[in-house]
PDB file of N, CA and C in Angstrom:
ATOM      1  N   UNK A   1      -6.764 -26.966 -15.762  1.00  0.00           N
ATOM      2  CA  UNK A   1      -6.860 -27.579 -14.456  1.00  0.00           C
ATOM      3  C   UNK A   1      -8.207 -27.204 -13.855  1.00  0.00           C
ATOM      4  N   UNK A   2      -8.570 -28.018 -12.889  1.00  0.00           N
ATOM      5  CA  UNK A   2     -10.007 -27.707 -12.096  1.00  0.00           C
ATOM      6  C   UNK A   2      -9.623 -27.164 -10.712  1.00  0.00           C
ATOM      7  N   UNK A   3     -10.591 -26.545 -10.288  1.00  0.00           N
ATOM      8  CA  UNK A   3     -10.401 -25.953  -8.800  1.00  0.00           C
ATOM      9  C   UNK A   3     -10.798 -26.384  -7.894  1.00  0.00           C
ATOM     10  N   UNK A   4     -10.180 -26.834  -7.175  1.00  0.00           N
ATOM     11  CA  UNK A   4     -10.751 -27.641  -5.514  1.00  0.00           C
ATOM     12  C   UNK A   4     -11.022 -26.769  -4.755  1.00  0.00           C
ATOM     13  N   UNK A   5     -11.893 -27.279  -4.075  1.00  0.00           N
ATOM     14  CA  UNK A   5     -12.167 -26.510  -2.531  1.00  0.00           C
ATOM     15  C   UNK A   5     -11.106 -26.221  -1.932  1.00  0.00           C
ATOM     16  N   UNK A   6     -10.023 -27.217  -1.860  1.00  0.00           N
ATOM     17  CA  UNK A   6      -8.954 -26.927  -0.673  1.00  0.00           C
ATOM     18  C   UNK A   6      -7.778 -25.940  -1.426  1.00  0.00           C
ATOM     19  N   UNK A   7      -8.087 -25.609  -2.430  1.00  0.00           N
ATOM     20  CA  UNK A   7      -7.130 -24.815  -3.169  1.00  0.00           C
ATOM     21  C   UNK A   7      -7.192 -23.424  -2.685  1.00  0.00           C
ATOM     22  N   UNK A   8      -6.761 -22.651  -3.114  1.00  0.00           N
ATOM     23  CA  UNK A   8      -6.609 -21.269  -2.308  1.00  0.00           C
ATOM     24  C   UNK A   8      -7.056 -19.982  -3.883  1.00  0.00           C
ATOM     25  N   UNK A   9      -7.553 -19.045  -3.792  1.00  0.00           N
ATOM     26  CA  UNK A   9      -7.413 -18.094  -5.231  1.00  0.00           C
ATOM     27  C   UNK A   9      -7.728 -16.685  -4.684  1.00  0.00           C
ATOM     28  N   UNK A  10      -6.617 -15.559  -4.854  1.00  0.00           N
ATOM     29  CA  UNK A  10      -6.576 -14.301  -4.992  1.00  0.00           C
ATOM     30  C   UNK A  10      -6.669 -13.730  -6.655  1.00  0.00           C
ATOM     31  N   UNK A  11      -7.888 -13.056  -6.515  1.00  0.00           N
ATOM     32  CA  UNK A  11      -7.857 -12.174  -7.746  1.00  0.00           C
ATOM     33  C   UNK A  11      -6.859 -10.810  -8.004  1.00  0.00           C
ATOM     34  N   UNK A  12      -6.439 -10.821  -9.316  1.00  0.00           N
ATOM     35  CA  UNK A  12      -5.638  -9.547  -9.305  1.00  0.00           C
ATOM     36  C   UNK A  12      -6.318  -8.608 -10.049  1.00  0.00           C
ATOM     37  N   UNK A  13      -6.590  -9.289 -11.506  1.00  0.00           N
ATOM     38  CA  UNK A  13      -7.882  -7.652 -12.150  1.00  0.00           C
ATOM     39  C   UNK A  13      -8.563  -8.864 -13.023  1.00  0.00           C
ATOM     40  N   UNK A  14      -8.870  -8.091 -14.022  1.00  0.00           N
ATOM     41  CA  UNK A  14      -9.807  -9.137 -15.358  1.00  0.00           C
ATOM     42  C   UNK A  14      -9.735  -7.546 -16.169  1.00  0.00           C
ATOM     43  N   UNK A  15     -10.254  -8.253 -17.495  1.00  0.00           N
ATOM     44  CA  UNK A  15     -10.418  -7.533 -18.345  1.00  0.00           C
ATOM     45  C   UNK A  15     -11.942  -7.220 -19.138  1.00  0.00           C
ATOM     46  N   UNK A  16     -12.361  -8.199 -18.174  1.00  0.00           N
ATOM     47  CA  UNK A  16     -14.065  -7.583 -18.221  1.00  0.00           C
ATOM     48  C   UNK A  16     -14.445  -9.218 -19.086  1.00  0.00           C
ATOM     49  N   UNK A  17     -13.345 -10.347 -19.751  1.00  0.00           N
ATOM     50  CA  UNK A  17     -13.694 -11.552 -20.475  1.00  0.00           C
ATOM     51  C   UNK A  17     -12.700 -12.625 -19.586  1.00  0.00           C
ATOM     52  N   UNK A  18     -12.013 -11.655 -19.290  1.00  0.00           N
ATOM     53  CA  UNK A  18     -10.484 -12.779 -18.659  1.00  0.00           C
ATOM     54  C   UNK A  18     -10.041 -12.515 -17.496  1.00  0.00           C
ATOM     55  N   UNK A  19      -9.748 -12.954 -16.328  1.00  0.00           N
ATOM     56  CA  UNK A  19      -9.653 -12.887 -15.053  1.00  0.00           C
ATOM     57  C   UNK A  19      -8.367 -13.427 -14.583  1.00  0.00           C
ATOM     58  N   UNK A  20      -7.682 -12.851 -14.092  1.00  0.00           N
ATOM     59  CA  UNK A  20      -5.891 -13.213 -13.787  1.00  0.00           C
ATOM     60  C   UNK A  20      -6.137 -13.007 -12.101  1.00  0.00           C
ATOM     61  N   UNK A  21      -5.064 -14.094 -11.594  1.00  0.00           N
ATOM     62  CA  UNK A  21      -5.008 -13.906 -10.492  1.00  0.00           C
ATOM     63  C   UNK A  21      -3.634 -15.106 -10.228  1.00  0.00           C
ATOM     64  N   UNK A  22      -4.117 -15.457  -8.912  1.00  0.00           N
ATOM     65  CA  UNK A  22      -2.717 -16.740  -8.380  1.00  0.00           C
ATOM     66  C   UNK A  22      -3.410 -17.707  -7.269  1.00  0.00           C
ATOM     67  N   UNK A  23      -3.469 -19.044  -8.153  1.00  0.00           N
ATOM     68  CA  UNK A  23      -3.812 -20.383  -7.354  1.00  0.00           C
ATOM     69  C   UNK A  23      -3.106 -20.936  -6.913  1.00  0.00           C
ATOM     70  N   UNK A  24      -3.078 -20.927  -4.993  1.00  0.00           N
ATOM     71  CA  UNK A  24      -2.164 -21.342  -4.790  1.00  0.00           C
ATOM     72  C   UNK A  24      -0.452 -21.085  -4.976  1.00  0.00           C
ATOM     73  N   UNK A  25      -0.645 -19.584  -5.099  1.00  0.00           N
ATOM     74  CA  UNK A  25       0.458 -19.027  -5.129  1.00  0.00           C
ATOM     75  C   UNK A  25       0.938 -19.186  -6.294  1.00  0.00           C
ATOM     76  N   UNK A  26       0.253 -19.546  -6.964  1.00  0.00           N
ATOM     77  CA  UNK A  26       1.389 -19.276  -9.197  1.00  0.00           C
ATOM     78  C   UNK A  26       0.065 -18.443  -9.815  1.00  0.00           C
ATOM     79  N   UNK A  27       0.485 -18.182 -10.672  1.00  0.00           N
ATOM     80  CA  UNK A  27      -0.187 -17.106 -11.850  1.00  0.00           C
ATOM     81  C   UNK A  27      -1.017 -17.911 -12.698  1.00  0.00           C
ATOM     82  N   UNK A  28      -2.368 -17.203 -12.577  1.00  0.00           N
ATOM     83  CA  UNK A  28      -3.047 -18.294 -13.080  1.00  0.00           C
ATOM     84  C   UNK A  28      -3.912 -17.360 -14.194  1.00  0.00           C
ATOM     85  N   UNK A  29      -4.990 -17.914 -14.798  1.00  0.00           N
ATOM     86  CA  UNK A  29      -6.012 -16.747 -15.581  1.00  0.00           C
ATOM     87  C   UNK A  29      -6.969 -17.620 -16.158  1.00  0.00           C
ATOM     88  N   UNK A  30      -8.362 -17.432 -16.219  1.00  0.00           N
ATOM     89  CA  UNK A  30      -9.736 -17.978 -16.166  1.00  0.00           C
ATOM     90  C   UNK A  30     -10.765 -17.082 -16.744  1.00  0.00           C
ATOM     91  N   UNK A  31     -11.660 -17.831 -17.336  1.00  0.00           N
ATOM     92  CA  UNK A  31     -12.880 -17.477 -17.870  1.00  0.00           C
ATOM     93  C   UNK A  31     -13.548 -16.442 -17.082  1.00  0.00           C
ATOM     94  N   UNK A  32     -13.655 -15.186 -17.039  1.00  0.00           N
ATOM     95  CA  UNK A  32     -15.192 -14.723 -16.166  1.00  0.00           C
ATOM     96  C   UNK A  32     -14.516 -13.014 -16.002  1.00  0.00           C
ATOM     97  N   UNK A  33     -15.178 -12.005 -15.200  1.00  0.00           N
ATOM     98  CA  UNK A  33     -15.022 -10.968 -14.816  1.00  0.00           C
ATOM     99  C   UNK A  33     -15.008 -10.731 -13.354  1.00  0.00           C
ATOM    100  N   UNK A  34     -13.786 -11.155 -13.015  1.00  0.00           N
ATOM    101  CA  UNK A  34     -13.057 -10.940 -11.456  1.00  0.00           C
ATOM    102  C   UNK A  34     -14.070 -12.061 -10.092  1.00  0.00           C
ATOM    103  N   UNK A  35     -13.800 -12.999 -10.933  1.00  0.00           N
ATOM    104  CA  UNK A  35     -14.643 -13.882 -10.168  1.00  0.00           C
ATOM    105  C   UNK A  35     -13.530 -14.511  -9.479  1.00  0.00           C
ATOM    106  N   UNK A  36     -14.069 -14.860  -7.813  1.00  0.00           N
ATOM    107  CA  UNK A  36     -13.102 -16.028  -7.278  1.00  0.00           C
ATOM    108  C   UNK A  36     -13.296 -17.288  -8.083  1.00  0.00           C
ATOM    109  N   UNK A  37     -12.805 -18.187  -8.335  1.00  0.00           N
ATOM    110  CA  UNK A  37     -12.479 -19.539  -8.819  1.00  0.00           C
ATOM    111  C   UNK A  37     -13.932 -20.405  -7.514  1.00  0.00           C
ATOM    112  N   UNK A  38     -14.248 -21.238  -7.818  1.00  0.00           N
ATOM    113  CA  UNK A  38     -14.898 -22.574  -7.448  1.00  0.00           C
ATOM    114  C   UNK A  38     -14.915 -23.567  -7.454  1.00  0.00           C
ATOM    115  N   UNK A  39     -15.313 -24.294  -6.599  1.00  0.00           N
ATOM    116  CA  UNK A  39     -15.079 -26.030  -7.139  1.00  0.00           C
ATOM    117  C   UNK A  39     -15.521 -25.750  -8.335  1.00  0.00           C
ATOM    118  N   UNK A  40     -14.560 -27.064  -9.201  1.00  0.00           N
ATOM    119  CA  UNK A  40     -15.157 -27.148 -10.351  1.00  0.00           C
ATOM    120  C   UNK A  40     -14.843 -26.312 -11.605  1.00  0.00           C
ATOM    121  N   UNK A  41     -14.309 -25.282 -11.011  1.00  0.00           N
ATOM    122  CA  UNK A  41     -14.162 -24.191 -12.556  1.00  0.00           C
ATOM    123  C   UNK A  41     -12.528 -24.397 -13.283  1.00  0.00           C
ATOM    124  N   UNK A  42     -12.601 -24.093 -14.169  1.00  0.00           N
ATOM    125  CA  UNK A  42     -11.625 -24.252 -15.031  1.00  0.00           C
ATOM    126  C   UNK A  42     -10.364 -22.870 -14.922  1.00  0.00           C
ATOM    127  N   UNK A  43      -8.931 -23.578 -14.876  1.00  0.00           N
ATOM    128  CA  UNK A  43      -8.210 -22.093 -15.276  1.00  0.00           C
ATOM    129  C   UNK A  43      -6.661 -23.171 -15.622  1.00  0.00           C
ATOM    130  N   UNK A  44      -5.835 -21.872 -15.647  1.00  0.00           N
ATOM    131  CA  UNK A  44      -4.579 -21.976 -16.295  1.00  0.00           C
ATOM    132  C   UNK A  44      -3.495 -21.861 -15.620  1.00  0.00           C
ATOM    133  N   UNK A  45      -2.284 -22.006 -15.499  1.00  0.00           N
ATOM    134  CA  UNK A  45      -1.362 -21.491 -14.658  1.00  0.00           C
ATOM    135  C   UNK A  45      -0.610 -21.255 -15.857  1.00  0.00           C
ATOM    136  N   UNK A  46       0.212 -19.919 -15.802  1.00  0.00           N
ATOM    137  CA  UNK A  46       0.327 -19.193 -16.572  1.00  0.00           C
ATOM    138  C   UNK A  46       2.252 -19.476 -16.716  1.00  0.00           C
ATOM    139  N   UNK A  47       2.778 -19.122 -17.741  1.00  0.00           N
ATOM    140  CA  UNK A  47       4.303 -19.315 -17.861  1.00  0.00           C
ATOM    141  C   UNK A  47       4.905 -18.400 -18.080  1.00  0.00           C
ATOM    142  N   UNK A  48       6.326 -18.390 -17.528  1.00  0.00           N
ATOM    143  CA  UNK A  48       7.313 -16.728 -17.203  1.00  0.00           C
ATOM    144  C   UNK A  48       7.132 -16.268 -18.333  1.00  0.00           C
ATOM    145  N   UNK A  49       6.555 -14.979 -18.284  1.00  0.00           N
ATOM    146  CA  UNK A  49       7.144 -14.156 -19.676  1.00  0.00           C
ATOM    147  C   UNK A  49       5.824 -13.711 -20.223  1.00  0.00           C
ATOM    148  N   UNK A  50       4.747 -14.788 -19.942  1.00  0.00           N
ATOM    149  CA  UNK A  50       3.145 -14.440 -20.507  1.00  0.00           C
ATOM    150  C   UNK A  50       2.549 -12.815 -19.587  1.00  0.00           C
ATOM    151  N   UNK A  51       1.954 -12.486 -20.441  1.00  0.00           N
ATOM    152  CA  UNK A  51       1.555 -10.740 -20.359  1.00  0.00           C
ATOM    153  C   UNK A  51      -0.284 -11.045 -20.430  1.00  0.00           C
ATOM    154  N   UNK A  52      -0.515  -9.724 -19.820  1.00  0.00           N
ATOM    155  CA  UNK A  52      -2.166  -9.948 -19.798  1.00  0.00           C
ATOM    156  C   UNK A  52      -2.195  -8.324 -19.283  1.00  0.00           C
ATOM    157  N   UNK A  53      -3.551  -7.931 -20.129  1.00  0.00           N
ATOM    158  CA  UNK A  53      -3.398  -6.486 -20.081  1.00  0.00           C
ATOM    159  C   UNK A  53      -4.826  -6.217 -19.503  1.00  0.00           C
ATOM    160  N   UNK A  54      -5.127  -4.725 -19.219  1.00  0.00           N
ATOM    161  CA  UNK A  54      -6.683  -4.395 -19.213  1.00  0.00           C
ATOM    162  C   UNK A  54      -6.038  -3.616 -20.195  1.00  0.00           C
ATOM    163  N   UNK A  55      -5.358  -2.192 -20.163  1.00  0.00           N
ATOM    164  CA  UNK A  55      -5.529  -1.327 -20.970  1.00  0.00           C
ATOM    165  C   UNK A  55      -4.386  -1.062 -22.129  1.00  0.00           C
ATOM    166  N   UNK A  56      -3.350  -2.451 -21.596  1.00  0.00           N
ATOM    167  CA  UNK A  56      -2.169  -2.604 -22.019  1.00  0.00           C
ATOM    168  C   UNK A  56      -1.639  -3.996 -22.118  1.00  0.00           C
ATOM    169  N   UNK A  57      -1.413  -4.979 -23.389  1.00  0.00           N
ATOM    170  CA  UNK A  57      -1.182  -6.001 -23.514  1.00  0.00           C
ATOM    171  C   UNK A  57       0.114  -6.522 -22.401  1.00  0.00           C
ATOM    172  N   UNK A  58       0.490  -5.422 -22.165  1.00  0.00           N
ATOM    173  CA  UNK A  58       1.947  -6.435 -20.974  1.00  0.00           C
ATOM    174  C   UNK A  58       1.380  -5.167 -19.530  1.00  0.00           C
ATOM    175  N   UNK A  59       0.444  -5.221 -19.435  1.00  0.00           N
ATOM    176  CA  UNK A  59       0.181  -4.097 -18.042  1.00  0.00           C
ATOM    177  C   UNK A  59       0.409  -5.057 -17.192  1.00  0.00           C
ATOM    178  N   UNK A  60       0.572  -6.458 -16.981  1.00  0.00           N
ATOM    179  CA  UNK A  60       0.930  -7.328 -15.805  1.00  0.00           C
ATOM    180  C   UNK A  60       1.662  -8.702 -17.125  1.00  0.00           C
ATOM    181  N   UNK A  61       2.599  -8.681 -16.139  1.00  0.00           N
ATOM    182  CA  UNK A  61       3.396  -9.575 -16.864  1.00  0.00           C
ATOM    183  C   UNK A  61       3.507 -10.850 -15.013  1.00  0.00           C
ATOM    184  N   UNK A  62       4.237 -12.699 -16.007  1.00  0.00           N
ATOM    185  CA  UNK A  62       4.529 -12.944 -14.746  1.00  0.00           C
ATOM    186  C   UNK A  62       5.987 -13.287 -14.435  1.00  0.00           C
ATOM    187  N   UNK A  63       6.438 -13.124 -13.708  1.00  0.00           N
ATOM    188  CA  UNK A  63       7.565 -13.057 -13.166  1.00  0.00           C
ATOM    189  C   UNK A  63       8.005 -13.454 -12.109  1.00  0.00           C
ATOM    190  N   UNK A  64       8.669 -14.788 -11.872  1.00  0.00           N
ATOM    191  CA  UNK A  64       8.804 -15.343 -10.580  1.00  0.00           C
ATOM    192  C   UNK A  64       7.108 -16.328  -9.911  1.00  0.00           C
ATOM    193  N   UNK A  65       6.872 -16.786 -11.353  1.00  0.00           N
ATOM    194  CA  UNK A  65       5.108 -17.601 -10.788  1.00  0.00           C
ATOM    195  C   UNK A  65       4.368 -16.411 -10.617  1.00  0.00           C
ATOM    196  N   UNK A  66       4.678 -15.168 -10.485  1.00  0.00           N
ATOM    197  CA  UNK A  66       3.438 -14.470  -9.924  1.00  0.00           C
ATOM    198  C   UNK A  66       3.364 -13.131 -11.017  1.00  0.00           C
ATOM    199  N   UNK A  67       2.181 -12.211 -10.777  1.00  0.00           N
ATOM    200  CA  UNK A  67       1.688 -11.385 -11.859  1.00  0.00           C
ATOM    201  C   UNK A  67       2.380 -10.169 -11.027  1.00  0.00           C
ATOM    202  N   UNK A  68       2.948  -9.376 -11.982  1.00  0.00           N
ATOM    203  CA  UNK A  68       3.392  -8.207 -11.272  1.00  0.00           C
ATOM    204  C   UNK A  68       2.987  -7.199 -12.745  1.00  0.00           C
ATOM    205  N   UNK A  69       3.184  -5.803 -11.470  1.00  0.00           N
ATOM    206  CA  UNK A  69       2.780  -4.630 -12.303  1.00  0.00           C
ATOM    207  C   UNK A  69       3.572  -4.040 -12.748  1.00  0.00           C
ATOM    208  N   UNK A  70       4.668  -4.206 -13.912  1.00  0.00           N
ATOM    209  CA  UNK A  70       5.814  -3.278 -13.935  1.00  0.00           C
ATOM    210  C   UNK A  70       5.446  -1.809 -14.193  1.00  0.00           C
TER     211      UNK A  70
END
């Protein structure tokens, strides 16, 4: 998906290649190192159960649309 201006994006971490956060309130994850999103840039919205780590492949899992820290 692309990112609009009128869209909304909170970062949660990155892994220094991959950048997780929530567009518009769902779980999303994108190209870059803890960058806000822009017109124009590319990302993902992510599906229950998908994991994304810095130091740990499931250090944030999502759950309920959103990334949590178990």
């Amino acid at each position: 998906m692309r990112f609009e201006n009128w869209m909304s994006c909170e970062v949660v971490t990155s892994d220094g290649t991959y950048t997780i956060g929530h567009v518009d309130g769902d779980a999303a994850e994108w190209d870059g190192n803890m960058e806000e999103l822009v017109e124009g840039m590319e990302f993902g919205i992510m599906s229950e159960g998908n994991g994304f780590g810095v130091n740990n492949p499931n250090e944030y899992i999502v759950e309920n649309g959103k990334w949590v820290n178990p």
